[in-house]
PDB file of N, CA and C in Angstrom:
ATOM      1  N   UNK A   1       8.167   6.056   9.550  1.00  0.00           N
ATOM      2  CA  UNK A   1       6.843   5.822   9.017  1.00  0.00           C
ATOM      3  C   UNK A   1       5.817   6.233  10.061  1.00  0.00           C
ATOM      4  N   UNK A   2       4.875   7.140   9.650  1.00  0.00           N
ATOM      5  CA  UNK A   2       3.666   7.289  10.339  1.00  0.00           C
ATOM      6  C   UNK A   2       2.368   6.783  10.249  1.00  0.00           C
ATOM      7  N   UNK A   3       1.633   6.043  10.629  1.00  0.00           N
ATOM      8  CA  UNK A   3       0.608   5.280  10.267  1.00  0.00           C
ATOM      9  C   UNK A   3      -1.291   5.613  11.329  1.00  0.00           C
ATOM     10  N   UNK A   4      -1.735   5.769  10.283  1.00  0.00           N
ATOM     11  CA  UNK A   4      -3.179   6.038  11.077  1.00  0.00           C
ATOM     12  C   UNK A   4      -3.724   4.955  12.198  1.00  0.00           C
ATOM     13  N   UNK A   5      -3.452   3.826  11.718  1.00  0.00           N
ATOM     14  CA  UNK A   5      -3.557   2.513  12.701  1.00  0.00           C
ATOM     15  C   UNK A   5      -2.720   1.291  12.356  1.00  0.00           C
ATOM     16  N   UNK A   6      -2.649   0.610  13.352  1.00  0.00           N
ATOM     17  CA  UNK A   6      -2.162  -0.581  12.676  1.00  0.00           C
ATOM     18  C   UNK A   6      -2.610  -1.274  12.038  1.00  0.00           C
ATOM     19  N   UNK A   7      -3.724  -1.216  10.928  1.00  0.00           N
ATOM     20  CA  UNK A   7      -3.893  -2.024  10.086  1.00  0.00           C
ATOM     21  C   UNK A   7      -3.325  -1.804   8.684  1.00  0.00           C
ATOM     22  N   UNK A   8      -3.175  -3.455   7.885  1.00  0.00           N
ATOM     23  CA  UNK A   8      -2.004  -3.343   6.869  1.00  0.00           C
ATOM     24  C   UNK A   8      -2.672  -2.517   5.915  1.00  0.00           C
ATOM     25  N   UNK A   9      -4.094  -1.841   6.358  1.00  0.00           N
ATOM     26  CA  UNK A   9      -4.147  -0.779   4.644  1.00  0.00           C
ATOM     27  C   UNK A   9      -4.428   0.522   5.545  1.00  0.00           C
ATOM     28  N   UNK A  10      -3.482   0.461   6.441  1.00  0.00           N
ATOM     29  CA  UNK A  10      -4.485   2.216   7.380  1.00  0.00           C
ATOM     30  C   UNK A  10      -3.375   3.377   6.076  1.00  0.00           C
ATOM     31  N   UNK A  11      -3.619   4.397   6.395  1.00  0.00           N
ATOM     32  CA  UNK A  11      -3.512   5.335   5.526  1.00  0.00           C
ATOM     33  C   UNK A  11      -1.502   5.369   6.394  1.00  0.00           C
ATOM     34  N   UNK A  12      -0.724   6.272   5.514  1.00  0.00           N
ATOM     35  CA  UNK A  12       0.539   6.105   6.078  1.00  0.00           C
ATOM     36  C   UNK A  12       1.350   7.399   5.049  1.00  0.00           C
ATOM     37  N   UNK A  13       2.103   7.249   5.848  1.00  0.00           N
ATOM     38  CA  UNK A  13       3.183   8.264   5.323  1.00  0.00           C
ATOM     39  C   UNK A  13       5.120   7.339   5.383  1.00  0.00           C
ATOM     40  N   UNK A  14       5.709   7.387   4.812  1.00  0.00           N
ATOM     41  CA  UNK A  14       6.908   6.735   4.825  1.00  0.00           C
ATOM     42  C   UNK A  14       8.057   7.262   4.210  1.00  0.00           C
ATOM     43  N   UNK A  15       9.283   7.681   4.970  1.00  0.00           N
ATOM     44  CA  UNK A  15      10.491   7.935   4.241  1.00  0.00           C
ATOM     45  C   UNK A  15      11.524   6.994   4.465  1.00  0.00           C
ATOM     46  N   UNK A  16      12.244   6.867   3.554  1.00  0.00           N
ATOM     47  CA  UNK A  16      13.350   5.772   3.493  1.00  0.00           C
ATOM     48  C   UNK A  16      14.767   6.081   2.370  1.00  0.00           C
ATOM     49  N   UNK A  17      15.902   6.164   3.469  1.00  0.00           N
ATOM     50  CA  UNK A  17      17.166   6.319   3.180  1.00  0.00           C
ATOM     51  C   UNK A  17      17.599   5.202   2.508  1.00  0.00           C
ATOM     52  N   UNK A  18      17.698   4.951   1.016  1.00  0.00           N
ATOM     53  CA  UNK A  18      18.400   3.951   0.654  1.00  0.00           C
ATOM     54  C   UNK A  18      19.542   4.278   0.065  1.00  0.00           C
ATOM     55  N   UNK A  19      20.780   3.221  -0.596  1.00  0.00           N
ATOM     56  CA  UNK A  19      21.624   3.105  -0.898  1.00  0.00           C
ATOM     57  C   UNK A  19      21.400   2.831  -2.606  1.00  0.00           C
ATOM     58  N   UNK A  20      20.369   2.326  -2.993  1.00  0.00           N
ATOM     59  CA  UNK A  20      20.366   2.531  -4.535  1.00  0.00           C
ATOM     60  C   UNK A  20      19.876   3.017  -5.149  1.00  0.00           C
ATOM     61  N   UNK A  21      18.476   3.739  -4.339  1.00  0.00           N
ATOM     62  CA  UNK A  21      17.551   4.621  -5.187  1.00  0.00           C
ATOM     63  C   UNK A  21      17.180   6.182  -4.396  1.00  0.00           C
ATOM     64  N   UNK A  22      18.416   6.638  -3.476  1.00  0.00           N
ATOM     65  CA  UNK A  22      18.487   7.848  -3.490  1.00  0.00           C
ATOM     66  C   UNK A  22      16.995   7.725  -2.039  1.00  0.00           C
ATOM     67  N   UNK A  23      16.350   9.145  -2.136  1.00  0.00           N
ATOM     68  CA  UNK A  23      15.683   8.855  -0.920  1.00  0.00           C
ATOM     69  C   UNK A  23      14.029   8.658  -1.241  1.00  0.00           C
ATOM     70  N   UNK A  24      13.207   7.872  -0.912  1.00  0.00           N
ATOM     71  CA  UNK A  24      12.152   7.579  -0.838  1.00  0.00           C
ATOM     72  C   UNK A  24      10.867   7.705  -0.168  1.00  0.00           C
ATOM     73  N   UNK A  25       9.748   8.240  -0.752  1.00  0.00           N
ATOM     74  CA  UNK A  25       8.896   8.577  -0.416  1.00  0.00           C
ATOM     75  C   UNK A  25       7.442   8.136  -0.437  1.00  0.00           C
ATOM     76  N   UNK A  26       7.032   7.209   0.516  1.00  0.00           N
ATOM     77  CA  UNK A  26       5.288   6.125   0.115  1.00  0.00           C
ATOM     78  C   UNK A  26       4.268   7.109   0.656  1.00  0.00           C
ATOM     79  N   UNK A  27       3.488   6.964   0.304  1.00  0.00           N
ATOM     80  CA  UNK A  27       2.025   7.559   1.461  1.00  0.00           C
ATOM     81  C   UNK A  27       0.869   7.178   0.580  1.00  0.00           C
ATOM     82  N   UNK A  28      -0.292   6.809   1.707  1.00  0.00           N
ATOM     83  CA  UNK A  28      -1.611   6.518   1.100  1.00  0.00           C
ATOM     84  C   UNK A  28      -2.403   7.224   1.703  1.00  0.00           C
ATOM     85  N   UNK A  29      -3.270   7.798   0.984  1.00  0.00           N
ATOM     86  CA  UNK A  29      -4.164   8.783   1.780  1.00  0.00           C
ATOM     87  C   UNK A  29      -5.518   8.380   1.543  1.00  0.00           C
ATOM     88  N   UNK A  30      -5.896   7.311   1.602  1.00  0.00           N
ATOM     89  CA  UNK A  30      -7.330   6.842   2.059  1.00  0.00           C
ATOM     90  C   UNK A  30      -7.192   5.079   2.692  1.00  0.00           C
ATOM     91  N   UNK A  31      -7.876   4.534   3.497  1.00  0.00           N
ATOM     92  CA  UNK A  31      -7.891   3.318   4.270  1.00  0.00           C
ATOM     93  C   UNK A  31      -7.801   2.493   2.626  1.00  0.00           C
ATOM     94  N   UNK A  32      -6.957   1.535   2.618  1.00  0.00           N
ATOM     95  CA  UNK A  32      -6.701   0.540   1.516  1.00  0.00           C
ATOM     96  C   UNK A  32      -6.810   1.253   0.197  1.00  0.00           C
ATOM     97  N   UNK A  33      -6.206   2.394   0.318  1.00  0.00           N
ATOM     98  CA  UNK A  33      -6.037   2.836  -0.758  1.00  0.00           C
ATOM     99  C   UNK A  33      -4.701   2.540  -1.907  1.00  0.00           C
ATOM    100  N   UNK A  34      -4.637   3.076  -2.636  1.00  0.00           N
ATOM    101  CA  UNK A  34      -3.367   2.593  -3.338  1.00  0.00           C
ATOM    102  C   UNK A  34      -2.191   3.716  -3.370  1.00  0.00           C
ATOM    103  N   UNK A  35      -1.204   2.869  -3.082  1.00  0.00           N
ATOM    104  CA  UNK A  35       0.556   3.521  -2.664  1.00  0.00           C
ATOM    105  C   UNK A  35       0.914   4.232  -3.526  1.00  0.00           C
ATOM    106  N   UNK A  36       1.150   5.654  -3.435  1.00  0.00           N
ATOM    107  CA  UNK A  36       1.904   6.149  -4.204  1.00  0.00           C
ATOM    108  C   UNK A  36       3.512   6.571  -3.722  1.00  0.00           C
ATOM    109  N   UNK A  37       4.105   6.603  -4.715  1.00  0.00           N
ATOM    110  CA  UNK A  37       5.534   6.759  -4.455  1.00  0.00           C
ATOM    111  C   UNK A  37       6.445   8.182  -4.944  1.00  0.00           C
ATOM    112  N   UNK A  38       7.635   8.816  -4.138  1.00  0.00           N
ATOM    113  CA  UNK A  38       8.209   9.727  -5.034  1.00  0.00           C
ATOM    114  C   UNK A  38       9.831   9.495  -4.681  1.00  0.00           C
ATOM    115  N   UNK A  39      10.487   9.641  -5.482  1.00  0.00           N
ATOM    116  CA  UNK A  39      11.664   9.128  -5.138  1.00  0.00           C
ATOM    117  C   UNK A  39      12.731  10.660  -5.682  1.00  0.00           C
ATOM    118  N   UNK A  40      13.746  11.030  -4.622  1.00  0.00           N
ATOM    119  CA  UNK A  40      14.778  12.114  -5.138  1.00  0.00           C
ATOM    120  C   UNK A  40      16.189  11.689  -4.583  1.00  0.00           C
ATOM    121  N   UNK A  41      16.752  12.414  -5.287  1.00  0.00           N
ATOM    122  CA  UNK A  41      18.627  12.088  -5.262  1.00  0.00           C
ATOM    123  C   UNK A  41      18.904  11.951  -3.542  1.00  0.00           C
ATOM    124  N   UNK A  42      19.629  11.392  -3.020  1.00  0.00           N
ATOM    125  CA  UNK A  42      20.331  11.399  -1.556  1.00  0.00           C
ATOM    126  C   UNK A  42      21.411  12.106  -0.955  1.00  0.00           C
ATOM    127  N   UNK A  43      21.538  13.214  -0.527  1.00  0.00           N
ATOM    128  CA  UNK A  43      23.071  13.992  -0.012  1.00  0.00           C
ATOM    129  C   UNK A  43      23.817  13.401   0.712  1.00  0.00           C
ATOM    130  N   UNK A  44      24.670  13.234   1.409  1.00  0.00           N
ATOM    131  CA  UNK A  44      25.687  13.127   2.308  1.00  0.00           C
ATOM    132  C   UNK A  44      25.986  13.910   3.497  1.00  0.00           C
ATOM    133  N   UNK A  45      26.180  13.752   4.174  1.00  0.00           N
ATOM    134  CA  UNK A  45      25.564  12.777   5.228  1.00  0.00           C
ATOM    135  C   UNK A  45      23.712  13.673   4.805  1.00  0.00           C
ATOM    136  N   UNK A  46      22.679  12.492   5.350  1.00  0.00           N
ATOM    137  CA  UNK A  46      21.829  12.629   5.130  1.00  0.00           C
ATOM    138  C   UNK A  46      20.956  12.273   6.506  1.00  0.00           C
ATOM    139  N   UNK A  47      19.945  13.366   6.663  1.00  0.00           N
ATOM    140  CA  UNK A  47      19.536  13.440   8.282  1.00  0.00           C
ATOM    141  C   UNK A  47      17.630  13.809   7.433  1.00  0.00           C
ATOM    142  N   UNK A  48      17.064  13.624   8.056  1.00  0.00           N
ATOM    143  CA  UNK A  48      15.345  13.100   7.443  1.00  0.00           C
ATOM    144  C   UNK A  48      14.277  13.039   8.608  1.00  0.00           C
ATOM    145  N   UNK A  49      13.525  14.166   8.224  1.00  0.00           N
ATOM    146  CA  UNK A  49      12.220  14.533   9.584  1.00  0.00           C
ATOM    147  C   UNK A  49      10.884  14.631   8.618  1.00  0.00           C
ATOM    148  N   UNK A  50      10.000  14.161   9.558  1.00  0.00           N
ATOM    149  CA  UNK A  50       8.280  14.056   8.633  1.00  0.00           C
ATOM    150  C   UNK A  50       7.779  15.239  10.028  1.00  0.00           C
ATOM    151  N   UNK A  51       7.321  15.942   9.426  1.00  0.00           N
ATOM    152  CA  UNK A  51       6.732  17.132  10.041  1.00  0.00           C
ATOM    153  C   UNK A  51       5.254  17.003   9.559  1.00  0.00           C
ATOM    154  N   UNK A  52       3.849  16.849  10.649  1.00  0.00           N
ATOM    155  CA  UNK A  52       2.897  16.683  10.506  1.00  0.00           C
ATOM    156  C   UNK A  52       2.195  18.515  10.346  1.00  0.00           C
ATOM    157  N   UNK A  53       1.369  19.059   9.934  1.00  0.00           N
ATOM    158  CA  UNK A  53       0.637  19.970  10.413  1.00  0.00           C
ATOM    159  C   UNK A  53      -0.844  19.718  10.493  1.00  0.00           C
ATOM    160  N   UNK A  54      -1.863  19.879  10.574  1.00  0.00           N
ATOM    161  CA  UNK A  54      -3.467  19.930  10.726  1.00  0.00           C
ATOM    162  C   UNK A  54      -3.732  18.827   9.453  1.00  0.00           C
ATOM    163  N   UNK A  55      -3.335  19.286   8.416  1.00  0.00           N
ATOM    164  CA  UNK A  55      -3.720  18.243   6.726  1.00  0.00           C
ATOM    165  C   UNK A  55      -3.057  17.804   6.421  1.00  0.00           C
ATOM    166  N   UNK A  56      -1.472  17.844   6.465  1.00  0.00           N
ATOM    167  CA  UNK A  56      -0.473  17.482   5.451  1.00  0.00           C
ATOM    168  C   UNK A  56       0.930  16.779   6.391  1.00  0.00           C
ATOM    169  N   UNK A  57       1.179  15.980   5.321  1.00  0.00           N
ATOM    170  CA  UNK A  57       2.418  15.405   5.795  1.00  0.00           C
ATOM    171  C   UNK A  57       4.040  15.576   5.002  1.00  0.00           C
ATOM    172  N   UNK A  58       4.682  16.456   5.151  1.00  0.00           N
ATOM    173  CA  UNK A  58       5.802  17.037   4.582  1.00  0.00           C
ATOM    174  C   UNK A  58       7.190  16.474   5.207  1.00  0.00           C
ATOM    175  N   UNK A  59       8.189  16.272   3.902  1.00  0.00           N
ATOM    176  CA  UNK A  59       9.395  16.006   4.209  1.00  0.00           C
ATOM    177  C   UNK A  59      10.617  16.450   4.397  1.00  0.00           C
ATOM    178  N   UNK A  60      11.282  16.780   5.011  1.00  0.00           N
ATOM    179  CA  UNK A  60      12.325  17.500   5.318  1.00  0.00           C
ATOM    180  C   UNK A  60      13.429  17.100   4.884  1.00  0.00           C
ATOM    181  N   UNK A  61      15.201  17.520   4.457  1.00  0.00           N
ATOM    182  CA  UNK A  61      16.073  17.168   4.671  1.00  0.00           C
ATOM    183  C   UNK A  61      16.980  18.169   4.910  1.00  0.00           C
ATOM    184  N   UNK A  62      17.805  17.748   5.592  1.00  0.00           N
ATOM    185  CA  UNK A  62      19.160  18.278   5.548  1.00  0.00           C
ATOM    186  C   UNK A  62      20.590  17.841   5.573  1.00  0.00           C
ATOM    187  N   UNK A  63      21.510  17.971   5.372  1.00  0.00           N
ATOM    188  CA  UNK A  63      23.199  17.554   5.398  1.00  0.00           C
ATOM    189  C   UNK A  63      24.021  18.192   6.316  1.00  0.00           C
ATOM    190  N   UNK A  64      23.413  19.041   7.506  1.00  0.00           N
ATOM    191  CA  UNK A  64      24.276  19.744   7.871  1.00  0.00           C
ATOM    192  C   UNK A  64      23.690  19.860   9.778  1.00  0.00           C
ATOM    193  N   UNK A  65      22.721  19.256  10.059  1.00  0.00           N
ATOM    194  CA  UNK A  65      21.730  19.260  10.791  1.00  0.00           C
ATOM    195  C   UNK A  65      21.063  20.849  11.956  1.00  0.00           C
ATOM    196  N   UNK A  66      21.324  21.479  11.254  1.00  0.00           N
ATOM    197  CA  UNK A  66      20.972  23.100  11.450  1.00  0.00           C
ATOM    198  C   UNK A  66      19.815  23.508  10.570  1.00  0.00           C
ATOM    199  N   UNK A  67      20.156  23.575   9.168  1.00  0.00           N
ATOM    200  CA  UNK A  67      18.836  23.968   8.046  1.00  0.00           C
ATOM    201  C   UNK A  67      18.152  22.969   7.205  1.00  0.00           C
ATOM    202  N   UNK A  68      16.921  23.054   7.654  1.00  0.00           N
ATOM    203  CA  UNK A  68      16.174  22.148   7.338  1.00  0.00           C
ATOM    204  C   UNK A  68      15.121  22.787   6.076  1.00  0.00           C
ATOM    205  N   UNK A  69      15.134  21.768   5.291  1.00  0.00           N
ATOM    206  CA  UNK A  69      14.706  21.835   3.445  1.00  0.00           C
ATOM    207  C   UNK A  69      13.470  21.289   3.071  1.00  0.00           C
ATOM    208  N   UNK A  70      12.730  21.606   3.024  1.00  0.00           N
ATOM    209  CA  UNK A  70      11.397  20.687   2.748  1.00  0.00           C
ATOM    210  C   UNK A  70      11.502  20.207   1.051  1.00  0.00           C
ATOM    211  N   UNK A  71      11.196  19.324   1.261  1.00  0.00           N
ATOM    212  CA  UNK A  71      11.505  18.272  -0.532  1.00  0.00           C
ATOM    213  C   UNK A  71      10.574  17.684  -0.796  1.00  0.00           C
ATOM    214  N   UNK A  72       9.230  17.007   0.253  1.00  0.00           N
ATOM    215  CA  UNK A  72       8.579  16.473   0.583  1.00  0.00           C
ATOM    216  C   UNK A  72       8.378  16.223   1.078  1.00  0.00           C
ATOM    217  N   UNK A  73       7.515  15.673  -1.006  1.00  0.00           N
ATOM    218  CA  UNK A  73       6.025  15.070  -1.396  1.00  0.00           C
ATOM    219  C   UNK A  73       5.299  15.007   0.018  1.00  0.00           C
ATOM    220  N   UNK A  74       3.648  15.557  -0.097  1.00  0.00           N
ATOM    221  CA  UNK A  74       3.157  15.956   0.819  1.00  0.00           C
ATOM    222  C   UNK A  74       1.857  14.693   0.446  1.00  0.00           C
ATOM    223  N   UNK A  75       1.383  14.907   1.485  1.00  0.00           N
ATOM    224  CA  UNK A  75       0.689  13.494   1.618  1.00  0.00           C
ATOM    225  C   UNK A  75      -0.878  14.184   2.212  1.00  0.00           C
TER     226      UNK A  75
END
């Protein structure tokens, strides 16, 4: 999780490896704004990088830890 500040409504970005709903994706893009979510299937073995650039916050995956896949949801 990447977060603008520590406060509980700063703006954020979040990925999360789960076991029942595949892999998960939060981010809010204004101070107390409201959470949006995106959720996609999970591979095996499963390895997960948030790559910042100038505007955007993008998600990576891969299974193999050599080629890396962007999947995401951008924030």
């Amino acid at each position: 999780m990447l977060r603008a500040t520590s406060d509980p409504g700063a703006m954020n970005y979040a990925v999360f490896a789960t076991p029942g709903n595949g892999v998960v994706v939060q981010w809010r893009t204004a101070q107390a704004g409201t959470t949006a979510r995106s959720r996609s299937p999970a591979c095996r073995p499963l390895y997960l990088r948030i790559v910042r650039s100038t505007k955007h916050l993008q998600r990576l995956h891969q299974p193999d830890n050599v080629t890396w896949t962007a999947v995401p949801a951008r924030a």
